[in-house]
Every structure is written in C-alpha cells, then in structure tokens.
PDB file of N, CA and C in Angstrom:
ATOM      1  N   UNK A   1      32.103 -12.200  79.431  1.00  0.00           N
ATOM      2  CA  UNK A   1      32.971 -12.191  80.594  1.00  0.00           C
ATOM      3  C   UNK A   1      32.238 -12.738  81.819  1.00  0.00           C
ATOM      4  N   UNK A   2      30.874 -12.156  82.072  1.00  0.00           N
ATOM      5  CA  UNK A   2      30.341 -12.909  82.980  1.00  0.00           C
ATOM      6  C   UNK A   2      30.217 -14.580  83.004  1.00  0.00           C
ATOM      7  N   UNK A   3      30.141 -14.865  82.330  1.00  0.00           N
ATOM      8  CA  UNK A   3      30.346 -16.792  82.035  1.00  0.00           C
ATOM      9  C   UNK A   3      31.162 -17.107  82.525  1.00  0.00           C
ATOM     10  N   UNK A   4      32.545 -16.251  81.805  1.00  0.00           N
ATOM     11  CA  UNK A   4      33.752 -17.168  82.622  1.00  0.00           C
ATOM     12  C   UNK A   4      33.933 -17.188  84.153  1.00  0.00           C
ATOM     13  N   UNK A   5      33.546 -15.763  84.629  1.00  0.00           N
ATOM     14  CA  UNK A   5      33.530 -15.586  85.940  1.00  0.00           C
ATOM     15  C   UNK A   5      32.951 -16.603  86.878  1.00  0.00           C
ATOM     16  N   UNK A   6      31.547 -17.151  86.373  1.00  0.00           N
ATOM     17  CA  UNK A   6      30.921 -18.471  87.260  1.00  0.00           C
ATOM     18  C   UNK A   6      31.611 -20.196  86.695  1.00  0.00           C
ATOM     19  N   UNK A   7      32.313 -19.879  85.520  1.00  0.00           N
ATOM     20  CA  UNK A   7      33.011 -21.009  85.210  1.00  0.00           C
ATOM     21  C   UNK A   7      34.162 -21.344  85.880  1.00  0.00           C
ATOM     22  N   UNK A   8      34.870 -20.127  86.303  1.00  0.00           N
ATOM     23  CA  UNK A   8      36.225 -20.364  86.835  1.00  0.00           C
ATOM     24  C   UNK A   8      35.573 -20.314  88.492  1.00  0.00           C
ATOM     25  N   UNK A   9      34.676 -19.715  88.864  1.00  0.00           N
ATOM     26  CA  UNK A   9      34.446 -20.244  90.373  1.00  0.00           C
ATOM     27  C   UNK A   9      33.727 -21.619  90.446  1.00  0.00           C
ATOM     28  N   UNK A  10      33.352 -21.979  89.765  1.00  0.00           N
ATOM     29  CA  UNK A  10      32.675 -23.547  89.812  1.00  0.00           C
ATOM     30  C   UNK A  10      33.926 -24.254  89.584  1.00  0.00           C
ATOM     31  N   UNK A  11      34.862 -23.885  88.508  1.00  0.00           N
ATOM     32  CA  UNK A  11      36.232 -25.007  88.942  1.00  0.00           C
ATOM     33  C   UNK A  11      36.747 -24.877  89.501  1.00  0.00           C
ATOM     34  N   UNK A  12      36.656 -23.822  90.381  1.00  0.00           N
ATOM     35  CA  UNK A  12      37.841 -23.873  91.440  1.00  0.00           C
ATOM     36  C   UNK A  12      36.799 -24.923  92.555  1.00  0.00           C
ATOM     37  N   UNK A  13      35.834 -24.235  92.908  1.00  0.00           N
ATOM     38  CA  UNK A  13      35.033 -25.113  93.710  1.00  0.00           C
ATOM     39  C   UNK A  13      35.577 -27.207  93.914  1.00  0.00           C
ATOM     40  N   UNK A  14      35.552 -27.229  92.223  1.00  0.00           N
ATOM     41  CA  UNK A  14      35.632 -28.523  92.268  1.00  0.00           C
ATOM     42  C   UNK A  14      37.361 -28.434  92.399  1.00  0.00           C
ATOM     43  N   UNK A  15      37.792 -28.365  92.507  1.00  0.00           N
ATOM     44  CA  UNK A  15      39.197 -28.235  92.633  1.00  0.00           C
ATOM     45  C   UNK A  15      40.158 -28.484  94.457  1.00  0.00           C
ATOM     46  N   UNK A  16      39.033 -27.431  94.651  1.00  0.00           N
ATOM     47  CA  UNK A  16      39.383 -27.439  96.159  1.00  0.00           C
ATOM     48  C   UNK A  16      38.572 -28.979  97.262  1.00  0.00           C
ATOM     49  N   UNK A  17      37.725 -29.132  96.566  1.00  0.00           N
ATOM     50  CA  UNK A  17      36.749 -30.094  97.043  1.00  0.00           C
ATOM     51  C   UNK A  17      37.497 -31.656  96.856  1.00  0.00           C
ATOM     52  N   UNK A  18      38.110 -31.536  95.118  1.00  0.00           N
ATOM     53  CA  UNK A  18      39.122 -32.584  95.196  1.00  0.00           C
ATOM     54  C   UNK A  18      40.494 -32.743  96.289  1.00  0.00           C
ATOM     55  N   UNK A  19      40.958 -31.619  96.155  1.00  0.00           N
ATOM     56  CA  UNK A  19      41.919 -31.222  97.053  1.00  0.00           C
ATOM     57  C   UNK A  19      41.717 -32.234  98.960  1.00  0.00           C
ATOM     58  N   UNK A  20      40.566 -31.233  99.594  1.00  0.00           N
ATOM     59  CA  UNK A  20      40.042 -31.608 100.497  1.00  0.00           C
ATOM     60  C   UNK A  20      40.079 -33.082 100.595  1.00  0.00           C
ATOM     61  N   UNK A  21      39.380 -34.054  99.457  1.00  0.00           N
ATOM     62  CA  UNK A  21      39.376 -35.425  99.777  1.00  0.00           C
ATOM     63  C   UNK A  21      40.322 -35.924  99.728  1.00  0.00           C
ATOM     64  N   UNK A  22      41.235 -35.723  98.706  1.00  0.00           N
ATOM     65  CA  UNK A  22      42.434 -36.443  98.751  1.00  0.00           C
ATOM     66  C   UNK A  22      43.870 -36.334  99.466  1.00  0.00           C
ATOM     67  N   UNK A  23      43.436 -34.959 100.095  1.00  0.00           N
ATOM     68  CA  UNK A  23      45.235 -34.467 101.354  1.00  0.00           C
ATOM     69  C   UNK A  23      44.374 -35.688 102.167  1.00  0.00           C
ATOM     70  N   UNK A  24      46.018 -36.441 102.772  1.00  0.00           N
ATOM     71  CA  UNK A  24      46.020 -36.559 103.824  1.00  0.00           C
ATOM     72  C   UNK A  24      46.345 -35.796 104.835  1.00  0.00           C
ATOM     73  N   UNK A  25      46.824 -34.629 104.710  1.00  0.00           N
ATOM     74  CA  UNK A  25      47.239 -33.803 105.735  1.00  0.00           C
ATOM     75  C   UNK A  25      46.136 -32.943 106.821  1.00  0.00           C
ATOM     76  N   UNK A  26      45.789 -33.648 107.957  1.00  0.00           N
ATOM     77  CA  UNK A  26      44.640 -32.731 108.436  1.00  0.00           C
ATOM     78  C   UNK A  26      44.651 -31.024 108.734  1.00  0.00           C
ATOM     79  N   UNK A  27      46.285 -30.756 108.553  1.00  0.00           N
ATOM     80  CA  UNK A  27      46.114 -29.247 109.027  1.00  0.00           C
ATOM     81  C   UNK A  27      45.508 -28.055 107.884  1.00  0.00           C
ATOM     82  N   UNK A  28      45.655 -29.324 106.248  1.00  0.00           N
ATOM     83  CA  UNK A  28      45.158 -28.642 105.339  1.00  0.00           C
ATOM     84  C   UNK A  28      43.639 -28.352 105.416  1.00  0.00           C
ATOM     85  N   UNK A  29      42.966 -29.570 105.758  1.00  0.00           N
ATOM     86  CA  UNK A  29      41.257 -29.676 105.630  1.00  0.00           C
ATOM     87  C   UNK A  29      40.499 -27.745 106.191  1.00  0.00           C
ATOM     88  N   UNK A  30      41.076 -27.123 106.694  1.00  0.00           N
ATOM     89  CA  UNK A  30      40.772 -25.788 107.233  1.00  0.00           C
ATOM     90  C   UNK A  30      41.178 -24.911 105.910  1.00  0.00           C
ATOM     91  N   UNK A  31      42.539 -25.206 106.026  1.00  0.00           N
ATOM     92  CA  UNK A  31      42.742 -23.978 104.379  1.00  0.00           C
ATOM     93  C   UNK A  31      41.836 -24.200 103.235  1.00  0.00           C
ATOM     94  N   UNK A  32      41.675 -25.625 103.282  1.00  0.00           N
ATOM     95  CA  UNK A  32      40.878 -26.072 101.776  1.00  0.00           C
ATOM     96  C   UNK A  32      39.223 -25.473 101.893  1.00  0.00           C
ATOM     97  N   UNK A  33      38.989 -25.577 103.521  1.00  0.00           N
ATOM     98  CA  UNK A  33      37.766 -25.019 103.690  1.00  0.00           C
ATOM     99  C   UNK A  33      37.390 -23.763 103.820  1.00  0.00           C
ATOM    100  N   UNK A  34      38.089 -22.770 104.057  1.00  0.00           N
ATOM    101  CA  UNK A  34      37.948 -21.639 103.653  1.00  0.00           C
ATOM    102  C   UNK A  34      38.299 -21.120 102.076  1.00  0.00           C
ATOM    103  N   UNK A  35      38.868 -21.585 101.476  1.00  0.00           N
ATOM    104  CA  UNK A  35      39.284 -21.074 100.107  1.00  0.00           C
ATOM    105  C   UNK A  35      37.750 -21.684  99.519  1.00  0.00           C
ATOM    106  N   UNK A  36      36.941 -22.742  99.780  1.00  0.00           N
ATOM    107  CA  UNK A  36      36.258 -23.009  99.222  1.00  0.00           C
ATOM    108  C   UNK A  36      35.158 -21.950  99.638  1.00  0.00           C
ATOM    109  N   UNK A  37      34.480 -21.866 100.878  1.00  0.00           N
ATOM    110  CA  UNK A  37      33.827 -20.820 101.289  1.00  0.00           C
ATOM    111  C   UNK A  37      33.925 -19.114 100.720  1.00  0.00           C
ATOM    112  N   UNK A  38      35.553 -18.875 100.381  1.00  0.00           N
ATOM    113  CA  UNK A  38      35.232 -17.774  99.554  1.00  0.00           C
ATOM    114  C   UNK A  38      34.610 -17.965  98.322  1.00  0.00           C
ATOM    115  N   UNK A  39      35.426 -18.759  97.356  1.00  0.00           N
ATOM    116  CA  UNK A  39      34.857 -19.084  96.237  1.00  0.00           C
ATOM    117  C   UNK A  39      33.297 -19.528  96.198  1.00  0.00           C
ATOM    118  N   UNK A  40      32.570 -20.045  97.458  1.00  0.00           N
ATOM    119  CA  UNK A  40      31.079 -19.917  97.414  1.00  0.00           C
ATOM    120  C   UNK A  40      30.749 -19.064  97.504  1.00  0.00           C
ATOM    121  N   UNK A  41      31.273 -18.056  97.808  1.00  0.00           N
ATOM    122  CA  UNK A  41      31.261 -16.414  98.458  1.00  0.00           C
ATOM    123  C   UNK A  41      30.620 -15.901  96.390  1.00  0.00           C
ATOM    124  N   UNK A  42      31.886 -15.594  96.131  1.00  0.00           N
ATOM    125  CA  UNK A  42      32.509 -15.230  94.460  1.00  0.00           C
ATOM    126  C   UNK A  42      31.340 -15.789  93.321  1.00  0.00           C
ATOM    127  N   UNK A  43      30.801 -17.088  93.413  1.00  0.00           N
ATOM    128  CA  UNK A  43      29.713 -18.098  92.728  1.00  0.00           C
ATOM    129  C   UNK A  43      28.867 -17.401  93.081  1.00  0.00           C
ATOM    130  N   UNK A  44      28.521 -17.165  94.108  1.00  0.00           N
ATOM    131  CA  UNK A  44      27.040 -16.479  94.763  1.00  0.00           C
ATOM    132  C   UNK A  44      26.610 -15.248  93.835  1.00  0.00           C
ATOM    133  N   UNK A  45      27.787 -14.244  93.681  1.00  0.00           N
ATOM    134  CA  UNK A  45      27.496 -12.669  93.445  1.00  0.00           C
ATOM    135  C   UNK A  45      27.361 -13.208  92.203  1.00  0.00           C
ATOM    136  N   UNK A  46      28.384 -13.783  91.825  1.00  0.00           N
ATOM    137  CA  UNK A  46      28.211 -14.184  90.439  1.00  0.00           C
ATOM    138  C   UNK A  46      26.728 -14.587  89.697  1.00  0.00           C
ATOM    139  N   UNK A  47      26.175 -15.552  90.380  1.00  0.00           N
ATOM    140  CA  UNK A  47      24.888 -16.001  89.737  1.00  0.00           C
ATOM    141  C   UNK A  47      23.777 -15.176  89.910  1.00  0.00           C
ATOM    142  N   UNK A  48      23.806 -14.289  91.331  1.00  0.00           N
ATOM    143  CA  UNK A  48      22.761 -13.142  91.121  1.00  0.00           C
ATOM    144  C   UNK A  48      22.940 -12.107  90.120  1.00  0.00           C
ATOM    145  N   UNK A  49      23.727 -11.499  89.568  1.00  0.00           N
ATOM    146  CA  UNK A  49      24.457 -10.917  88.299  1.00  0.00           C
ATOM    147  C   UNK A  49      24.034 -11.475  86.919  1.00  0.00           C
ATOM    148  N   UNK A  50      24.326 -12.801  87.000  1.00  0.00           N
ATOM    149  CA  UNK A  50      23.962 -13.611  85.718  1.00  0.00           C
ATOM    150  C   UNK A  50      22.143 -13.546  85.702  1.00  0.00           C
ATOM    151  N   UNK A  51      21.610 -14.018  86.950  1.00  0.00           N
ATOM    152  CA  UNK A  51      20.318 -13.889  86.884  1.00  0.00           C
ATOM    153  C   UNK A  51      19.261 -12.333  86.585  1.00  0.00           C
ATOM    154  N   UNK A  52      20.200 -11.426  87.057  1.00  0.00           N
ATOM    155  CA  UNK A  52      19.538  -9.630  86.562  1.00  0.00           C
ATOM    156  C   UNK A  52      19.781  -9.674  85.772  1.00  0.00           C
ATOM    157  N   UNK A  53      21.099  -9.721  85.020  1.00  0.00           N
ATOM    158  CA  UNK A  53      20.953  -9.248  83.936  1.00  0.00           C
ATOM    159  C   UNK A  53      20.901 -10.208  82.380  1.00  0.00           C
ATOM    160  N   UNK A  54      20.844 -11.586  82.077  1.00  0.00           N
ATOM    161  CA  UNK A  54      20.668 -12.403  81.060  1.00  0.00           C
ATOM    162  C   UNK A  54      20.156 -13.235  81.540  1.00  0.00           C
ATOM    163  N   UNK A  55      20.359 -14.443  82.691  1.00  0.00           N
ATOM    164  CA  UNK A  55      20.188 -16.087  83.106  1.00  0.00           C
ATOM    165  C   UNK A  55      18.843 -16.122  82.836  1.00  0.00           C
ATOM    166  N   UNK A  56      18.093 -15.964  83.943  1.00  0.00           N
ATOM    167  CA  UNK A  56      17.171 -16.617  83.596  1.00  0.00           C
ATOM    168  C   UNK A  56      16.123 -15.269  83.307  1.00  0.00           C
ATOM    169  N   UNK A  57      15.914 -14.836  82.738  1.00  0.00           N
ATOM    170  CA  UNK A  57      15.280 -13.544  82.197  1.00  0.00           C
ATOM    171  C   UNK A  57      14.624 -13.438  80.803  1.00  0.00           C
ATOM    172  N   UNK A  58      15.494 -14.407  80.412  1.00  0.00           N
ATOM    173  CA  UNK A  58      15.065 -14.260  78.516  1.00  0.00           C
ATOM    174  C   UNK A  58      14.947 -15.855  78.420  1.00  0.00           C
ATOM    175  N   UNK A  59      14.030 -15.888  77.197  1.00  0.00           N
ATOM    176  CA  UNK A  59      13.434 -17.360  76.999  1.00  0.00           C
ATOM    177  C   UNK A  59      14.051 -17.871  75.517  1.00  0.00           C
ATOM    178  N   UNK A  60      14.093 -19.177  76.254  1.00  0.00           N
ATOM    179  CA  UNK A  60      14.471 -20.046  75.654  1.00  0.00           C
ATOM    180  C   UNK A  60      14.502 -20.307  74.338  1.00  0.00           C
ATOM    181  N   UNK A  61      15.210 -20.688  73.249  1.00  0.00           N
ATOM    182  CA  UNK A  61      14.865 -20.493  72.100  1.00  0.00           C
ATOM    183  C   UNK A  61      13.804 -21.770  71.742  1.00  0.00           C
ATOM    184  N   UNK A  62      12.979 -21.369  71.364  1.00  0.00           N
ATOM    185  CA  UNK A  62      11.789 -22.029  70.669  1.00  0.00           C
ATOM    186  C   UNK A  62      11.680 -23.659  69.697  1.00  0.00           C
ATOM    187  N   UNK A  63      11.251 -24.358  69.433  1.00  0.00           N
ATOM    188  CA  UNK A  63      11.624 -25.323  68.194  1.00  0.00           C
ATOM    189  C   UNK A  63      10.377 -24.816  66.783  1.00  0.00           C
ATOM    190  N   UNK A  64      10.984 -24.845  65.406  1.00  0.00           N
ATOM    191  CA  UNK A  64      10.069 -24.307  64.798  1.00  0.00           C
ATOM    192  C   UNK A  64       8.540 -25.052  64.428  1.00  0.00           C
ATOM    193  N   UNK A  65       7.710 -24.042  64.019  1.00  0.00           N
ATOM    194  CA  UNK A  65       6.018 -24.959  64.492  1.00  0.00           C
ATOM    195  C   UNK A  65       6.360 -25.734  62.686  1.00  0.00           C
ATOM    196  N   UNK A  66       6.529 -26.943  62.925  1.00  0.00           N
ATOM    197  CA  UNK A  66       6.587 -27.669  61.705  1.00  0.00           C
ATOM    198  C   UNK A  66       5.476 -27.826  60.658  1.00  0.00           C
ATOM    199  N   UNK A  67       4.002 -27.756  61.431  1.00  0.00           N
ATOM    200  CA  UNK A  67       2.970 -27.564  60.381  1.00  0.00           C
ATOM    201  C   UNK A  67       2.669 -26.607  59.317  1.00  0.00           C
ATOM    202  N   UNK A  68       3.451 -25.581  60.263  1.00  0.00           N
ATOM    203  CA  UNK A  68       3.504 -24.310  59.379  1.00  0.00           C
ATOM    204  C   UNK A  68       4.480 -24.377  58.306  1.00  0.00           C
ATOM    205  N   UNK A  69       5.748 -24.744  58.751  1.00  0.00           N
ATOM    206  CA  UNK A  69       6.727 -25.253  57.620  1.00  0.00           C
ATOM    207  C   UNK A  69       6.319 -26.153  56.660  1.00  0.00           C
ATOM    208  N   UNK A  70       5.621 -27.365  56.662  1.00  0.00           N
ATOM    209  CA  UNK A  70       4.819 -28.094  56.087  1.00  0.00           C
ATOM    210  C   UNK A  70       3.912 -27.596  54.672  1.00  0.00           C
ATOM    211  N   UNK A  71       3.259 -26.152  55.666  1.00  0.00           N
ATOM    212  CA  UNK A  71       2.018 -26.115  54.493  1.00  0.00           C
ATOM    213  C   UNK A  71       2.587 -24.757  53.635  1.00  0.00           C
ATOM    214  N   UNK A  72       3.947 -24.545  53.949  1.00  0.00           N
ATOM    215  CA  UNK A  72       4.646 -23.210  52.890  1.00  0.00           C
ATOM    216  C   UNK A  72       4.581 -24.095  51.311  1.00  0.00           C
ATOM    217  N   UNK A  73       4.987 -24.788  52.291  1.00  0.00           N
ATOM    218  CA  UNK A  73       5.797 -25.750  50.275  1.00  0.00           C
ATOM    219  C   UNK A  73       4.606 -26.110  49.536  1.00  0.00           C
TER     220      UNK A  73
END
C-alpha cells in the first residue's frame, strides 16, 4: 500500500504540472499551483515513511559470485 501511495502522488504531480502548461486560462495557473503544492505536501510524508520503514534501509539484492558457481560442478 505504501507504493501506491507515492505512485499516485507522483502522478498526480505530473498531471497537474501538465495541466499548468497547457491551460490557457491564467486564473487557473493558482489552482493548479496549489493542488500541486499539496500533493508535494502528500509525496513528502510519503517518502519519509517509505525511507523508515523499507526504501532505503535494506540492500540491494546481490548478483551471484559466479566462481563459486563454477567450481560446484
């Protein structure tokens, strides 16, 4: 569940950002900019969350030592 949570604020991010460039309407450029600012808000908690408790905390999975595989057979 935590994944989706920084997945769906990173698309909205890009969403609103598209939004922003392409209105011509200037009274929008303010709404688009605050909806984005929350959602940087939402990304934020999000990635400190991801980072305590799984992100970057646990290592990487390994590639196997092939010499060793080598000298089984």
């Amino acid at each position: 569940m935590l994944y989706h949570m920084g997945f769906m604020a990173q698309t909205a991010q890009g969403y609103y950002g598209t939004a922003l460039a392409g209105s011509k309407r200037t009274d929008l450029a303010l709404a688009y900019e605050k909806a984005n600012l929350k959602t940087l808000g939402i990304a934020r908690k999000w990635f400190v969350s991801w980072r305590k408790t799984s992100g970057l905390n646990s290592q990487p999975p390994l590639a196997p030592n092939r010499k060793e595989l080598a000298q089984d057979k």
